[in-house]
C-alpha atoms as a PDB file:
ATOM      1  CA  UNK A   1     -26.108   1.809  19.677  1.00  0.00           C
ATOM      2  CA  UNK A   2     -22.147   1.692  20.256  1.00  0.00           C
ATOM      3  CA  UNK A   3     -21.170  -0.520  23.107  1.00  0.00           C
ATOM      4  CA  UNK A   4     -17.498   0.948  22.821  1.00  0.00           C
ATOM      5  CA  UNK A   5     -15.216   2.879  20.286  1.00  0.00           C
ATOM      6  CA  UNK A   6     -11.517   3.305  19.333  1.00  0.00           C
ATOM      7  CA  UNK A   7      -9.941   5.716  19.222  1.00  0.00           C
ATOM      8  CA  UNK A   8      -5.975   6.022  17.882  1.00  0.00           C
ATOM      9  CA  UNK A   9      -6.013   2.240  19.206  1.00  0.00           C
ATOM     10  CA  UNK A  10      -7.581   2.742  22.605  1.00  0.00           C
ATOM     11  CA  UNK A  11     -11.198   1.160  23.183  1.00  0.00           C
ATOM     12  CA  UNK A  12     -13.840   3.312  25.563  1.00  0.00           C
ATOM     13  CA  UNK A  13     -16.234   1.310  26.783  1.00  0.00           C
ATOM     14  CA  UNK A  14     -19.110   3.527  26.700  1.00  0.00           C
ATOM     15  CA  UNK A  15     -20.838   1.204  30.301  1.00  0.00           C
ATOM     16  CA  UNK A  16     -17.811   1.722  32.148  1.00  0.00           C
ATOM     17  CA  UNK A  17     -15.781   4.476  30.657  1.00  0.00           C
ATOM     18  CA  UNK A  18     -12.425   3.287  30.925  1.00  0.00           C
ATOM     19  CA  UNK A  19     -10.105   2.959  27.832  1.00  0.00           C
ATOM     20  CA  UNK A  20      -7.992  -0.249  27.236  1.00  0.00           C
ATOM     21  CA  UNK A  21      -5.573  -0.942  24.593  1.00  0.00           C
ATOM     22  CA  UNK A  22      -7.460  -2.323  21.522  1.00  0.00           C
ATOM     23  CA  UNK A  23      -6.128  -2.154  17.325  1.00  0.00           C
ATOM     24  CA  UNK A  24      -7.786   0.911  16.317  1.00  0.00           C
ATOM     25  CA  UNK A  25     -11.522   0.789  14.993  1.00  0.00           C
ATOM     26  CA  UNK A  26     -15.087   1.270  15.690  1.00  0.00           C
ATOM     27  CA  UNK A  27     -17.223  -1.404  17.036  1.00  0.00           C
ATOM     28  CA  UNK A  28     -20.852  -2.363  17.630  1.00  0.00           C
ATOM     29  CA  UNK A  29     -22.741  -5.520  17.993  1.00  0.00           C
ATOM     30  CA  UNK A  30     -25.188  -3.947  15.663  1.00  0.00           C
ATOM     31  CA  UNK A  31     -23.272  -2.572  12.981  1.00  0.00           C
ATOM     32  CA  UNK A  32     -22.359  -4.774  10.339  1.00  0.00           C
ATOM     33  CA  UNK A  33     -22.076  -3.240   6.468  1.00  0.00           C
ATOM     34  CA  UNK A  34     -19.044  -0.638   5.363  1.00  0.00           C
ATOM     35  CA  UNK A  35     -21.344   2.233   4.984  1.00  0.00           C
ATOM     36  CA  UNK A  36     -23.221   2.058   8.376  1.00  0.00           C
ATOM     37  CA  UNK A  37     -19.890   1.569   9.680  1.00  0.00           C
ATOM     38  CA  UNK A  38     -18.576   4.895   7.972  1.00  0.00           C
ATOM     39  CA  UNK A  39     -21.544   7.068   9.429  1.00  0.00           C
ATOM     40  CA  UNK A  40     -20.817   5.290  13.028  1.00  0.00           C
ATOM     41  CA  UNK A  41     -19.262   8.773  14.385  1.00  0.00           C
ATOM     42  CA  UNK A  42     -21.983  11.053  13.500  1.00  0.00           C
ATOM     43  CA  UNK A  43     -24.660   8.347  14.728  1.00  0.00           C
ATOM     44  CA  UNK A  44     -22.318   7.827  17.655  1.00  0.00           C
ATOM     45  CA  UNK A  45     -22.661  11.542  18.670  1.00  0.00           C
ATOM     46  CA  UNK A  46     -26.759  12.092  18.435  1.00  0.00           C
ATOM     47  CA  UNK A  47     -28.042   9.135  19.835  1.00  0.00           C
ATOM     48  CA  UNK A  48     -27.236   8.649  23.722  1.00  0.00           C
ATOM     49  CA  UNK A  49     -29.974   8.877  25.863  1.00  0.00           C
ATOM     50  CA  UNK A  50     -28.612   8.411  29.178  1.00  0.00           C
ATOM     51  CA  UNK A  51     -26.804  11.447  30.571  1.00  0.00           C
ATOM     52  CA  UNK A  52     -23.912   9.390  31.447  1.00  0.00           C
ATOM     53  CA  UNK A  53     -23.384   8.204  28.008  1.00  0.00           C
ATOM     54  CA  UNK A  54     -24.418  12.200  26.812  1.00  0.00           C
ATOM     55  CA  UNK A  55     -21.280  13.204  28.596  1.00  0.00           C
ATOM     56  CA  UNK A  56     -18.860  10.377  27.351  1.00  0.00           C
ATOM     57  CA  UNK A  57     -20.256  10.750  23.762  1.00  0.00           C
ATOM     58  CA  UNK A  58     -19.925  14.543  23.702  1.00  0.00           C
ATOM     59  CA  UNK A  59     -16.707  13.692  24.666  1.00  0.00           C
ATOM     60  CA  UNK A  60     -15.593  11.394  21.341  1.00  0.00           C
ATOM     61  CA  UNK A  61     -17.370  13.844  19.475  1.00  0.00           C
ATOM     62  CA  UNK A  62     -14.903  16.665  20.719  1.00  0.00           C
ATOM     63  CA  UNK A  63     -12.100  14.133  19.977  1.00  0.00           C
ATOM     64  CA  UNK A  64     -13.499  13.335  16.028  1.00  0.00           C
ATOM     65  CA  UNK A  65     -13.832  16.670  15.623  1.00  0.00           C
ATOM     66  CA  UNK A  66     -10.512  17.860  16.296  1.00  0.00           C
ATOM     67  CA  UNK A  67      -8.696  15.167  14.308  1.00  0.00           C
ATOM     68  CA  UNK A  68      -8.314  12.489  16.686  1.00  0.00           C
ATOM     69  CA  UNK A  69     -11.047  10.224  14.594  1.00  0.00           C
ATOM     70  CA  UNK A  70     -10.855   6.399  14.168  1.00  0.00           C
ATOM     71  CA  UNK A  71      -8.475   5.517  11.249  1.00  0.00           C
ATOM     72  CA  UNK A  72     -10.643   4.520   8.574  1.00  0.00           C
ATOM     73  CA  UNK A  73      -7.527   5.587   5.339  1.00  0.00           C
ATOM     74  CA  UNK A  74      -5.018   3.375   3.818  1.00  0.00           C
ATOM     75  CA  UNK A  75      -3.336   1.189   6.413  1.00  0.00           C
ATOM     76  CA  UNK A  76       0.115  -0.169   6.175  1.00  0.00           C
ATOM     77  CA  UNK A  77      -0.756  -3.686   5.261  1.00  0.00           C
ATOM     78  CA  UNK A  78      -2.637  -2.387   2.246  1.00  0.00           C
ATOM     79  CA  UNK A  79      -0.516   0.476   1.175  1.00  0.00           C
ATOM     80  CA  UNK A  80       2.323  -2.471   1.315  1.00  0.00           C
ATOM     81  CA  UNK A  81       0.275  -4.492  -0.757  1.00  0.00           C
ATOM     82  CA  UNK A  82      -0.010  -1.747  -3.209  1.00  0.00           C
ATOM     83  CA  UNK A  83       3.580  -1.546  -3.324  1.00  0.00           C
ATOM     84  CA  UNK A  84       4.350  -4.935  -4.207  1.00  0.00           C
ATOM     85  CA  UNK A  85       1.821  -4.792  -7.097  1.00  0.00           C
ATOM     86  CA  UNK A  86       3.396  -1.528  -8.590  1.00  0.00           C
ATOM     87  CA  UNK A  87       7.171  -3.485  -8.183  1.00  0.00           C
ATOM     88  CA  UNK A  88       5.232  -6.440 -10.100  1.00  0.00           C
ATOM     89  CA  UNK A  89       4.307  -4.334 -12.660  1.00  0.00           C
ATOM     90  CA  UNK A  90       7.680  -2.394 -12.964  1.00  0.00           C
ATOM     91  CA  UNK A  91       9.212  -6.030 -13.510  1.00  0.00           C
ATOM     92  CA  UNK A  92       6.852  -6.744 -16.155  1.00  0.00           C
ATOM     93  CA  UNK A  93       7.764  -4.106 -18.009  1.00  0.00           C
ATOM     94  CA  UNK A  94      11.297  -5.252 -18.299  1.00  0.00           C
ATOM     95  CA  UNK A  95      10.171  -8.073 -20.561  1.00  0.00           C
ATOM     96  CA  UNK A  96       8.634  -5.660 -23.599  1.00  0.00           C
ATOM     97  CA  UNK A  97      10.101  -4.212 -26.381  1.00  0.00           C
ATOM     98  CA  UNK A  98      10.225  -0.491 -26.170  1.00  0.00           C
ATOM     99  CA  UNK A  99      11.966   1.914 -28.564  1.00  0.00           C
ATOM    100  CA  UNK A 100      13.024   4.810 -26.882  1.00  0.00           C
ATOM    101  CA  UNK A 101      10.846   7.576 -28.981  1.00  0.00           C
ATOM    102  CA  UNK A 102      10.538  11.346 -27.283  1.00  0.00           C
ATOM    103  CA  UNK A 103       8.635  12.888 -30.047  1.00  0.00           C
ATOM    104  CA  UNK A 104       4.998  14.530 -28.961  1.00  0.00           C
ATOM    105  CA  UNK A 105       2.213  12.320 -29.862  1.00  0.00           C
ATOM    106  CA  UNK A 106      -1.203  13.264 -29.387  1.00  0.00           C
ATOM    107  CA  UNK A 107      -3.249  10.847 -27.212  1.00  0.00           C
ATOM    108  CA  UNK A 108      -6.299  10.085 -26.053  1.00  0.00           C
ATOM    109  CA  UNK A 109      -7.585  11.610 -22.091  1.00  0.00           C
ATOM    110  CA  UNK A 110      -8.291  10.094 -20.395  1.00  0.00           C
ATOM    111  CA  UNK A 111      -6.392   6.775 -19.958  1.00  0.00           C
ATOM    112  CA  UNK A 112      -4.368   7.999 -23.203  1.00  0.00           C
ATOM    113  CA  UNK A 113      -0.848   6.753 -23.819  1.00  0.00           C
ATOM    114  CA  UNK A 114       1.926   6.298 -27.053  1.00  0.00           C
ATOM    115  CA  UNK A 115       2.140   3.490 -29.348  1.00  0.00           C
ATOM    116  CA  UNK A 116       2.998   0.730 -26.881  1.00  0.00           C
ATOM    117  CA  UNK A 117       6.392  -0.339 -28.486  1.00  0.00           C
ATOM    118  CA  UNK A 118       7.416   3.308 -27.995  1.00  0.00           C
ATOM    119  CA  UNK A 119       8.212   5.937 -25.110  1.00  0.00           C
ATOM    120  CA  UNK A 120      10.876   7.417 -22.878  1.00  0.00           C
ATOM    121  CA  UNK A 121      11.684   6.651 -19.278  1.00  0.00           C
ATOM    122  CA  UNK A 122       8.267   8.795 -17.609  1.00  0.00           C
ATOM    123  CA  UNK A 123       6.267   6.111 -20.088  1.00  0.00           C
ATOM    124  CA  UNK A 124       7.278   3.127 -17.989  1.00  0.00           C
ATOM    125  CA  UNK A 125       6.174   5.233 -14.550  1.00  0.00           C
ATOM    126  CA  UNK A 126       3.105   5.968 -16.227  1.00  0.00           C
ATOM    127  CA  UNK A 127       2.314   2.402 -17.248  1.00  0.00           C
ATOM    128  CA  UNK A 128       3.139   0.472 -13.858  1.00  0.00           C
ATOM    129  CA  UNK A 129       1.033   3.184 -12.339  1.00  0.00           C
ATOM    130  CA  UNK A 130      -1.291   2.439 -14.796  1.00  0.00           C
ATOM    131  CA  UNK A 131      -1.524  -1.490 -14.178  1.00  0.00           C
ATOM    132  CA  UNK A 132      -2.115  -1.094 -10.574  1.00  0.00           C
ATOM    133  CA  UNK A 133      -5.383   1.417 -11.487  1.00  0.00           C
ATOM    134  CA  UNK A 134      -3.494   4.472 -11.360  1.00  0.00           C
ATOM    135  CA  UNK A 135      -3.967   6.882 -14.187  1.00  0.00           C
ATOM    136  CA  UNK A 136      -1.198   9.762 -13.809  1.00  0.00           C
ATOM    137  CA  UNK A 137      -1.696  11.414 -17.183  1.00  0.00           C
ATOM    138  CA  UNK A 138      -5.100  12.515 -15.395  1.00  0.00           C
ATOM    139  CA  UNK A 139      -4.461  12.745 -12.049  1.00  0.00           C
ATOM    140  CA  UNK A 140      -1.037  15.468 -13.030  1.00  0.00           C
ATOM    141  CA  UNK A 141      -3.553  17.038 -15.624  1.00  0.00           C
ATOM    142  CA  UNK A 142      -5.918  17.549 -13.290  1.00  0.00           C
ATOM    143  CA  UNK A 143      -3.607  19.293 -10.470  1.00  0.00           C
ATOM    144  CA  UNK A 144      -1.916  21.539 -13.411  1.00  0.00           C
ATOM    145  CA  UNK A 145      -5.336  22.640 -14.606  1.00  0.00           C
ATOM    146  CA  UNK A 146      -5.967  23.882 -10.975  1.00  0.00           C
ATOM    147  CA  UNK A 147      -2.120  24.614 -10.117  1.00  0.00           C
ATOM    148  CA  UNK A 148      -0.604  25.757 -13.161  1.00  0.00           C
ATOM    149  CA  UNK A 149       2.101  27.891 -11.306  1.00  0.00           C
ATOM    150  CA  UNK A 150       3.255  25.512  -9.360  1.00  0.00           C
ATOM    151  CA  UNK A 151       4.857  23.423 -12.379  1.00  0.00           C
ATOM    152  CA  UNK A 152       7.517  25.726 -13.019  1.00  0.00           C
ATOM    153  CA  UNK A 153       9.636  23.847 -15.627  1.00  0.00           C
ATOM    154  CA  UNK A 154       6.139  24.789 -17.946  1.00  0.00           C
ATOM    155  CA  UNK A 155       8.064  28.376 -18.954  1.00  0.00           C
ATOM    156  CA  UNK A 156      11.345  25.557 -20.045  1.00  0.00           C
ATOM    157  CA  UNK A 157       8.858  24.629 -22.624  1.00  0.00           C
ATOM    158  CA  UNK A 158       6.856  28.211 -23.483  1.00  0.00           C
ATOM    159  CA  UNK A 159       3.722  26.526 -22.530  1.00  0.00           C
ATOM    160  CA  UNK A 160       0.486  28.757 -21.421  1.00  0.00           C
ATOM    161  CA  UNK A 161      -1.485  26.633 -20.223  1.00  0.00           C
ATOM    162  CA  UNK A 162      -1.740  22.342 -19.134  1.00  0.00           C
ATOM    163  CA  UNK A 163      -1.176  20.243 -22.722  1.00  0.00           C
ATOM    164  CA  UNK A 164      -2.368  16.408 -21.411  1.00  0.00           C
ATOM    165  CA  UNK A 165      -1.022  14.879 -24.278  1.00  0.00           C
ATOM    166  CA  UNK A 166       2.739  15.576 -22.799  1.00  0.00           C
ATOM    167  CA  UNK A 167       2.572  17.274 -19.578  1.00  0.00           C
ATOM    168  CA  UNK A 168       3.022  13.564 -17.348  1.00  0.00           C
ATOM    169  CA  UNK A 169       5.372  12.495 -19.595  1.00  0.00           C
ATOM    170  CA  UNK A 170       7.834  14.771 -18.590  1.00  0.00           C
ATOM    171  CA  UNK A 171      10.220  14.216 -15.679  1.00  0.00           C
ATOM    172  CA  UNK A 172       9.947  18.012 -14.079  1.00  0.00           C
ATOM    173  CA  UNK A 173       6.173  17.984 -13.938  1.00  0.00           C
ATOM    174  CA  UNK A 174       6.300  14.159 -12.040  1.00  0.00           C
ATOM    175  CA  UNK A 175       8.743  15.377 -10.197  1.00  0.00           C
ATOM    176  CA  UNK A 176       6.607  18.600  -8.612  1.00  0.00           C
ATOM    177  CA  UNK A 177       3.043  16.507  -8.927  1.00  0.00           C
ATOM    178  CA  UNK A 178       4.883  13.518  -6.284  1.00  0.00           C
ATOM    179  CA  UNK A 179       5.978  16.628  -4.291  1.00  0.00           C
ATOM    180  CA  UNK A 180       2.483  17.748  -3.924  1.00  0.00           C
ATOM    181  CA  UNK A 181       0.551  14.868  -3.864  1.00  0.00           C
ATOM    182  CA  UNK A 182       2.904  12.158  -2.515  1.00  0.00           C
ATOM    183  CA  UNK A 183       5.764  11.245  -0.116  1.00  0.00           C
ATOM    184  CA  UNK A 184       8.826  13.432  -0.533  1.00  0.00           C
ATOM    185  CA  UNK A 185      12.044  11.435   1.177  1.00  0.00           C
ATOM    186  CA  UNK A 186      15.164  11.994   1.660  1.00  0.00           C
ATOM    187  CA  UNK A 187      17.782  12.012  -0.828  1.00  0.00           C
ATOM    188  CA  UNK A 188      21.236   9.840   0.981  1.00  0.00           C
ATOM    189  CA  UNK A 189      24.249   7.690   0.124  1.00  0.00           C
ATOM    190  CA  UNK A 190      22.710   4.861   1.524  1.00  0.00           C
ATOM    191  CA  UNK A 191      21.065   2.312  -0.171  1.00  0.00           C
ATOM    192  CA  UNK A 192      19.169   1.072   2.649  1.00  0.00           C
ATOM    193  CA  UNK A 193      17.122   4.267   2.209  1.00  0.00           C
ATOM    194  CA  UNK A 194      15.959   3.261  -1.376  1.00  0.00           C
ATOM    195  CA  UNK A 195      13.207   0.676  -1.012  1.00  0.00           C
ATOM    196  CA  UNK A 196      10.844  -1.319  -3.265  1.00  0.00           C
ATOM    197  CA  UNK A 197       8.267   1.132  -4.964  1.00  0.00           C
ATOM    198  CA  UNK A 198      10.196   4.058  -4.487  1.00  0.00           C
ATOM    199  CA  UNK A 199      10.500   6.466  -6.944  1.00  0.00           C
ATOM    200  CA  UNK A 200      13.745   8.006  -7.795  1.00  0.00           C
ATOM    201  CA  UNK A 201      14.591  11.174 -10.263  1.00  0.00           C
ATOM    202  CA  UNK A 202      18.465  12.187 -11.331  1.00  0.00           C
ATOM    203  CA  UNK A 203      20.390  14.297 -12.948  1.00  0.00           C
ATOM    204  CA  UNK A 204      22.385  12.798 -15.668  1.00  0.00           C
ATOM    205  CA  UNK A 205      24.729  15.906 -16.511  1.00  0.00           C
ATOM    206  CA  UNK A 206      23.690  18.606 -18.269  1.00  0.00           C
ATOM    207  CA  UNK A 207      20.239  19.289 -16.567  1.00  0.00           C
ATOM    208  CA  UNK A 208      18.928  15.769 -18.745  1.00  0.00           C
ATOM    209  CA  UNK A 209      16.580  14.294 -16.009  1.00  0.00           C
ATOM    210  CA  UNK A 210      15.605  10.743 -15.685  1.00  0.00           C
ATOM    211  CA  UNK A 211      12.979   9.044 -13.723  1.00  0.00           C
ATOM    212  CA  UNK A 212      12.703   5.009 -12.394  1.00  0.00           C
ATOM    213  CA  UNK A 213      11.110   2.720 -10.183  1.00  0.00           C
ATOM    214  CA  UNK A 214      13.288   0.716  -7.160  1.00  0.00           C
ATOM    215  CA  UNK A 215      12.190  -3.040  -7.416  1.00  0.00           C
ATOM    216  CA  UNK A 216      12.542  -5.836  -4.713  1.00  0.00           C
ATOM    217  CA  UNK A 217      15.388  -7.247  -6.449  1.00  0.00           C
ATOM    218  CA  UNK A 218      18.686  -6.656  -5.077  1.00  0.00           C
ATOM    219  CA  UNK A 219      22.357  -6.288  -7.519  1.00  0.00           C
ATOM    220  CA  UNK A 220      24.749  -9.147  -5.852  1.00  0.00           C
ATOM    221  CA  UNK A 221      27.951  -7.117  -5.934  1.00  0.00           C
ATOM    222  CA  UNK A 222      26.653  -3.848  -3.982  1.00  0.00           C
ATOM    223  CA  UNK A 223      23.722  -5.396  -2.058  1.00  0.00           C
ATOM    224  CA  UNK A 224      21.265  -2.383  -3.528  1.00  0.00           C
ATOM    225  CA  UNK A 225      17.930  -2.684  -4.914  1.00  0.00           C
ATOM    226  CA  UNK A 226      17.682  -2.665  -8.433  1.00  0.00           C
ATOM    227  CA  UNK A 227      15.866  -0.141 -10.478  1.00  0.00           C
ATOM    228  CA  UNK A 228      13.497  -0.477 -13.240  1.00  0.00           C
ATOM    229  CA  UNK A 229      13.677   2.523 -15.814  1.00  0.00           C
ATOM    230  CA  UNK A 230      14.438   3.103 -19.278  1.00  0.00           C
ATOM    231  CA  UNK A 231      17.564   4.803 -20.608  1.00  0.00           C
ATOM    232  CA  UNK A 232      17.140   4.626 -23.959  1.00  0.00           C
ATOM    233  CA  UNK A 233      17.596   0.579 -25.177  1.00  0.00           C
ATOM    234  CA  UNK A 234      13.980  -0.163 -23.174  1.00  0.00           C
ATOM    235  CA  UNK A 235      13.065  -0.929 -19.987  1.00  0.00           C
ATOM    236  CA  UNK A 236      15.632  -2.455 -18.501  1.00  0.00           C
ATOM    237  CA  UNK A 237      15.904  -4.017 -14.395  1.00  0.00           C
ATOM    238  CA  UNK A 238      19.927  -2.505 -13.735  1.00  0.00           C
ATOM    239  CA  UNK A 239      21.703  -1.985 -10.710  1.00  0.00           C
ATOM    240  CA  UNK A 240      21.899   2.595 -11.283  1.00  0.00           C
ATOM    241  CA  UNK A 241      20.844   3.791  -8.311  1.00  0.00           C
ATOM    242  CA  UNK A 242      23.790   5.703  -7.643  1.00  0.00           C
ATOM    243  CA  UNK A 243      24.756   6.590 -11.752  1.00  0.00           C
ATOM    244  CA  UNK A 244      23.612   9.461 -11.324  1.00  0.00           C
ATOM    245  CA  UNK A 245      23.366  12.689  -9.076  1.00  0.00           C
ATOM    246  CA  UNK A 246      20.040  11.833  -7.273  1.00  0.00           C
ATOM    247  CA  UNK A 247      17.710  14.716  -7.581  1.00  0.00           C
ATOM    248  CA  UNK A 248      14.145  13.370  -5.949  1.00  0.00           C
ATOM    249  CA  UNK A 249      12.752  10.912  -3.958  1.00  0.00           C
ATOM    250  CA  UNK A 250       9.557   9.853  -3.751  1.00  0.00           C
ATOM    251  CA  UNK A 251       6.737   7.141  -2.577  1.00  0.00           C
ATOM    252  CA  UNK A 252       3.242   8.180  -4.287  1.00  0.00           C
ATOM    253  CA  UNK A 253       0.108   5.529  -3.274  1.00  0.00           C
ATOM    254  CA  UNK A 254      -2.439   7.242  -5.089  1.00  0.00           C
ATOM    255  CA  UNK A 255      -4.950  10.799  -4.362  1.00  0.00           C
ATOM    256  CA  UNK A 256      -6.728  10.095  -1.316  1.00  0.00           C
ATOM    257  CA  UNK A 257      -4.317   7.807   0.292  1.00  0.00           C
END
């Protein structure tokens, strides 16, 4: 049986019923494994006894109910964690040799990808995502196959239907799947706004898009973070933030972060 519960970092003592500051989690002297601890709500709610506790537990059920649940999702020490694994793995890239080769290749699905001294600048995306357990040739496959309409650019290419062989590897489609499934932040002059593990998508003339990953390395002369991404000689770690016109801006963790 709960002794207390928090709730959007308040603790309610269920003996007392007061509140009190507290770091945002459920706790019981009894429960001790992740998955009694993720069915602690529901238990919470049909157990009490005592009409006192009926009223205060009918109470936190009202508040899980209408959103105000303990926060059990990503927190911000792991999602920065993540973050500084996917800028690890952008760096790495930097020291392979990559030819920059844009022709269609059939692959495997899923966890498919080109010949590995070969791809374009979506290839090096796909393969930091990929190192930190993040397979985006699947996860953009999958939203097409159930949002095809919402990747517009698909009529730029006369395509009728999701092709998983190519569809991540283009820039459009990353673009719209990171607008739908991940952060979408604001595109500025500043490059205070550009931080480590964000993803950034330009323009470079023409309607030519390019894609690349901000690392936690900094350029001496202008003080900005440098960005991993490759151009066409590789993946290189350069100082472009602000090349080119800046057409997206993005933070992605993951589905179901």
């Amino acid at each position: 049986m709960f002794d207390e519960i928090q709730i959007n970092h308040k603790t309610y003592d269920f003996s007392t019923g007061r509140t009190s500051q507290a770091r945002g989690s459920l706790r019981s002297h009894s429960l001790s494994s992740p998955s009694r601890l993720q069915s602690a709500p529901m238990r919470a709610c049909s157990t009490a006894t005592r009409s006192d506790k009926t009223v205060r537990l009918a109470l936190v059920c009202v508040l899980i109910v209408v959103g105000v649940a303990p926060q059990i999702a990503y927190s911000a020490p792991s999602r920065k964690e993540f973050l500084r694994k996917l800028v690890a793995a952008a760096i790495e890239r930097t020291h392979h040799s990559v030819r920059y080769v844009s022709a269609y290749v059939r692959i495997p699905y899923p966890g498919g990808d080109v010949p590995a001294d070969t791809g374009v600048c979506t290839d090096e995306i796909i393969r930091s995502y990929r190192a930190v357990g993040i397979d985006l040739q699947k996860e953009v496959h999958e939203d097409m196959l159930q949002n095809f309409e919402a990747y517009r650019n698909q009529r730029r290419w006369r395509l009728a239907h999701p092709d998983s062989n190519i569809d991540h590897r283009r820039v459009p489609n990353l673009m719209v799947f990171f607008q739908r499934k991940g952060e979408t932040l604001p595109i500025t002059n500043r490059g205070e706004d550009y931080l480590p593990g964000d993803l950034v998508a330009w323009d470079l003339g023409g309607g030519v898009p390019h894609i690349g990953i901000v690392v936690d390395q900094k350029a001496r002369w202008s003080g900005h973070f440098l960005v991993v991404h490759n151009i066409g000689e590789g993946p290189k770690m350069e100082d472009v933030l602000f090349n080119w016109k800046i057409t997206g801006h993005y933070r992605y963790f993951g589905l179901g972060s």
